[in-house]
Protein backbone atom coordinates (compact mmCIF):
# COMPACT_ATOMS: atom_id res chain seq x y z
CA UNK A 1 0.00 0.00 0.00
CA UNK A 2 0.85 3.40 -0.67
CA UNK A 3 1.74 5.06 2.20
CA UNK A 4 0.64 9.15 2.75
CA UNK A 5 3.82 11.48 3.85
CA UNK A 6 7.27 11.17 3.43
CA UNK A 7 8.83 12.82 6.01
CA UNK A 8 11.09 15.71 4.54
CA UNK A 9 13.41 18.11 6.21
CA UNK A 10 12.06 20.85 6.17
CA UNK A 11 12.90 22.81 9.46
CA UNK A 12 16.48 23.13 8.23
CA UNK A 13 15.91 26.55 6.74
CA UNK A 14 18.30 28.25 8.39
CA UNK A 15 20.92 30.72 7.11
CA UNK A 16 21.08 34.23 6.71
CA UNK A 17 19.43 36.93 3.98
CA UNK A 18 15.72 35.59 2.78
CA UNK A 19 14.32 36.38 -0.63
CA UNK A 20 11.51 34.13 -2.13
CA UNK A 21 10.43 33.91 -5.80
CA UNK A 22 7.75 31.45 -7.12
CA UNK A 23 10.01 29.77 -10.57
CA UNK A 24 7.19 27.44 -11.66
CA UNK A 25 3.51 26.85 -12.04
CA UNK A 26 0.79 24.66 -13.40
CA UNK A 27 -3.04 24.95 -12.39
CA UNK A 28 -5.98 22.42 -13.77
CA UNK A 29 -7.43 24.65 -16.61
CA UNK A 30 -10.82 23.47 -15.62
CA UNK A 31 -10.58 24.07 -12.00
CA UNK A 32 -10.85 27.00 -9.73
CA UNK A 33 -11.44 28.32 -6.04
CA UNK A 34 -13.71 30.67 -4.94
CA UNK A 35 -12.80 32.39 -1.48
CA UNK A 36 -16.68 32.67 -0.95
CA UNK A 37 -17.25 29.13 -1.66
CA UNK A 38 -17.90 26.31 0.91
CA UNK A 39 -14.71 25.09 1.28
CA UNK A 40 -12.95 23.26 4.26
CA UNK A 41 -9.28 22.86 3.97
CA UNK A 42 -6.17 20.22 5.29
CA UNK A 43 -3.34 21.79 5.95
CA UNK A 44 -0.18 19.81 5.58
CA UNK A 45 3.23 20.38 6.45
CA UNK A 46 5.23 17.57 5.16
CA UNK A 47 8.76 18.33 7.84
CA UNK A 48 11.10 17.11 9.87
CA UNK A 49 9.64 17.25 13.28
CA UNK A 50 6.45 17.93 15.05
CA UNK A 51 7.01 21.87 16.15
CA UNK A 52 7.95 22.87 12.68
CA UNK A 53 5.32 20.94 11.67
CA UNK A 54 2.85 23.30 13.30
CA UNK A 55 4.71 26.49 12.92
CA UNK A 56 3.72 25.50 9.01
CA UNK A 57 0.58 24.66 9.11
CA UNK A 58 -0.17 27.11 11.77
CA UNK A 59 0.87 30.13 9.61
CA UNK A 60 -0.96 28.63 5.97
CA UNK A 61 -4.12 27.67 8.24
CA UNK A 62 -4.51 32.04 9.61
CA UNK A 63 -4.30 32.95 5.33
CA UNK A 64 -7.67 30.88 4.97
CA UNK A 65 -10.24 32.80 6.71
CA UNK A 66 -11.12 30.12 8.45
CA UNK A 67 -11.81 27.48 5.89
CA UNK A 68 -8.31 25.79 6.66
CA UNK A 69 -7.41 23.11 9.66
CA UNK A 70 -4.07 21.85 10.52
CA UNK A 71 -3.52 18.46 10.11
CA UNK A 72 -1.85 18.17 13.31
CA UNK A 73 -4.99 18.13 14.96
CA UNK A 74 -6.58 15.42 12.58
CA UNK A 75 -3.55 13.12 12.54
CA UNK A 76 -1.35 12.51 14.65
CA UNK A 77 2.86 12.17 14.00
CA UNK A 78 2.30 8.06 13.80
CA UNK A 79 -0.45 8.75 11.67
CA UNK A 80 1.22 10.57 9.22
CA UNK A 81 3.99 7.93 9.49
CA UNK A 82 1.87 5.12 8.53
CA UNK A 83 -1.48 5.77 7.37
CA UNK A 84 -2.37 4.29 3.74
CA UNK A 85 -3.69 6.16 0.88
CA UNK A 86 -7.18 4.19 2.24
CA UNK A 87 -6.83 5.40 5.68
CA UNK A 88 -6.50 8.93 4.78
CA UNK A 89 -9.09 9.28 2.45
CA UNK A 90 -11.64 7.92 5.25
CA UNK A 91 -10.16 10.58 7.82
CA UNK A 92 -10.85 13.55 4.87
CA UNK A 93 -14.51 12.11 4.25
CA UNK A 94 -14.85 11.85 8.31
CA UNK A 95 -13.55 15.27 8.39
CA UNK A 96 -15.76 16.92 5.41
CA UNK A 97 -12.93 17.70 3.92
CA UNK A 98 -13.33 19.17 0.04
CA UNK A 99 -9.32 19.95 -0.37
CA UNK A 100 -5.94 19.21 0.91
CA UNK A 101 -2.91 21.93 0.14
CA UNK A 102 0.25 19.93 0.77
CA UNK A 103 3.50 21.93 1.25
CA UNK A 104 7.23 19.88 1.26
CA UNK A 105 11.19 20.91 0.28
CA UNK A 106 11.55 19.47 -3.09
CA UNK A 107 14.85 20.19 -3.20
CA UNK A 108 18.49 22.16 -1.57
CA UNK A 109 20.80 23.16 -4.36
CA UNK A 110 24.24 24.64 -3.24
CA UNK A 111 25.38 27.49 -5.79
CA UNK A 112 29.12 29.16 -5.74
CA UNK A 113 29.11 32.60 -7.04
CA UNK A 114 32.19 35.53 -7.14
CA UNK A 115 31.91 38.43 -5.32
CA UNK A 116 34.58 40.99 -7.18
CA UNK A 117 36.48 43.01 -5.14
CA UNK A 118 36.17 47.21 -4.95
CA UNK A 119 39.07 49.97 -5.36
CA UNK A 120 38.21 53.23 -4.01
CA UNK A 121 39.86 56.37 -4.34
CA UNK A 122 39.29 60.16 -3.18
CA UNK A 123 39.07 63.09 -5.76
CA UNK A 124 39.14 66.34 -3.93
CA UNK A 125 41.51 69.01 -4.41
CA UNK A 126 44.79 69.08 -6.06
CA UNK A 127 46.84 68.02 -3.10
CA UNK A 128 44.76 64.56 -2.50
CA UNK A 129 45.18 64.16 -6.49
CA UNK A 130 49.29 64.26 -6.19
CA UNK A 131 48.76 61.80 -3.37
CA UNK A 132 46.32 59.33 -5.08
CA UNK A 133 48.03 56.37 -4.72
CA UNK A 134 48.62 56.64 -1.18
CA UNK A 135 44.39 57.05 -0.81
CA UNK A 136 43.57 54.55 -2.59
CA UNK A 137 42.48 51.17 -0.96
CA UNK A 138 40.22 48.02 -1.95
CA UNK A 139 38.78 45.53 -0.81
CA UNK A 140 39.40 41.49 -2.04
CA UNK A 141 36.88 39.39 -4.10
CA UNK A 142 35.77 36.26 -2.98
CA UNK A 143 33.14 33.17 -3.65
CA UNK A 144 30.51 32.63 -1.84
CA UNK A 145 27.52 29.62 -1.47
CA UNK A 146 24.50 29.66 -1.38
CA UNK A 147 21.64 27.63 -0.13
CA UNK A 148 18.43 27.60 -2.58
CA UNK A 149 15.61 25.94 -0.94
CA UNK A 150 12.69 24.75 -3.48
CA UNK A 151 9.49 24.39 -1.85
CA UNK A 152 6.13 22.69 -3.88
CA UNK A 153 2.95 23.50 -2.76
CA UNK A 154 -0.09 21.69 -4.02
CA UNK A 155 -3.57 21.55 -4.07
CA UNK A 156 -6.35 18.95 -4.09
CA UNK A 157 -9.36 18.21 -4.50
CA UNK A 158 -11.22 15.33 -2.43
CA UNK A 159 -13.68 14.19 -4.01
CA UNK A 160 -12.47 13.58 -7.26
CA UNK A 161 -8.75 12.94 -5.62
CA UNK A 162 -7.36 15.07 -8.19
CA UNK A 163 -4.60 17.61 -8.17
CA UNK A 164 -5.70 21.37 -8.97
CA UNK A 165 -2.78 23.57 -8.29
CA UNK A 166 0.99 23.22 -8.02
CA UNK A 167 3.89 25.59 -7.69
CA UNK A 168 7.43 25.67 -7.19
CA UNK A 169 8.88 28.66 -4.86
CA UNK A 170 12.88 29.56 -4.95
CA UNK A 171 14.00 30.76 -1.03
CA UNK A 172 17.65 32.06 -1.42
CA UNK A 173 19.20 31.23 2.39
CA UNK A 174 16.19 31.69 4.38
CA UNK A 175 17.01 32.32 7.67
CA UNK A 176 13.71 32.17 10.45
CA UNK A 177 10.94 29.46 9.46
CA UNK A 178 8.10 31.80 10.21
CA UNK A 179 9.53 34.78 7.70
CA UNK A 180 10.29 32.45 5.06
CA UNK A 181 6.91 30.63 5.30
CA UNK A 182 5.35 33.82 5.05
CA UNK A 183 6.94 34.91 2.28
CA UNK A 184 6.54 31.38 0.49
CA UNK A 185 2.46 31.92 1.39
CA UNK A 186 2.44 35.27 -0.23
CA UNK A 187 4.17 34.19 -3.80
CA UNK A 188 1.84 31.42 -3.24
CA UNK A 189 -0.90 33.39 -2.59
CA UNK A 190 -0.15 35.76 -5.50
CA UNK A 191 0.71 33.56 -8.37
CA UNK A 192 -2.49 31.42 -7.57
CA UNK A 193 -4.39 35.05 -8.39
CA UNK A 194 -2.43 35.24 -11.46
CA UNK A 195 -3.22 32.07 -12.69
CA UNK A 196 -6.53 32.63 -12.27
CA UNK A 197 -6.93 29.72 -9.71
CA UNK A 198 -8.31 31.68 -6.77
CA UNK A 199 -10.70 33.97 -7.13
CA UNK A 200 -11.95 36.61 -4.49
């Protein structure tokens, strides 16, 4: 049997400098959500442990005007360890469930870039002029790494199990979970608009 969640790391966003961009999307041409319609929500958090879990689902449950749950309170960590793809669906229909948005790290790439160095140099009168060498002073390249951490979000439909909306966000060295959640929920939240997938 299938089995529901595979446990990613996701809590190891840690680093220094966030800044989120959403690089891909795809949305079911024939499918679309209404923020007035009847709609109750799973929140999942696919991560490493159960407090970043919540911190997660927590934060994506307070942008759904109350139409979103965390799952944390529907299944428990052994649940979401074990549960088939049968077990689940009877928690969603005990639940009255109509969609599930699922959020996991795809992916950590490591990047090396060069930071070039800087010469500097004062221009005032005459007398610094005659003495520009001595004023002069710079400053070393080097390489630095990066961390890019891909994050998919997805949405479902219950009933048909089908998959509506997915997309792809790019977090450059995210450094607190909470920031770089919220900033994940608002490309989220924005490119969904643009594809014409949520509509107010």
């Amino acid at each position: 049997m299938k089995k529901f969640l595979v446990i990613l790391g996701f809590s190891s966003l840690i680093a220094c400098g966030p800044s989120t961009e959403m690089v891909k999307s795809w949305r079911d041409p024939a499918s679309t959500v209404s923020a007035s319609g009847n709609q109750k929500v799973l929140v999942v958090g696919l991560v490493k442990d159960e407090s970043s879990r919540r911190i997660v689902e927590d934060n994506l449950v307070k942008r759904l005007n109350g139409k979103g749950v965390a799952s944390y309170t529907v299944l428990t960590n052994e649940m979401v360890k074990t549960a088939s793809e049968t077990e689940l669906e009877k928690q969603l229909s005990k639940g009255g469930f109509t969609h599930m948005l699922v959020v996991r790290l795809a992916d950590i790439e490591k990047e090396t870039s060069y930071v070039t160095g800087t010469t500097t140099g004062y221009y005032g009168g005459y007398g610094r002029y005659y003495g520009y060498g001595a004023s002069m002073y710079s400053t070393p390249g080097y390489y630095q790494e990066d961390k890019n951490y891909f994050v998919e979000t997805a949405v479902y439909s219950i009933v048909p199990n089908k998959l509506l909306w997915t997309g792809t966000t790019k977090t450059v060295n995210p450094s607190k979970m909470d920031k770089t959640i919220t900033e994940i929920s608002d490309a989220v939240s924005d490119q969904m608009k643009k594809d014409g997938f949520y509509i107010k």
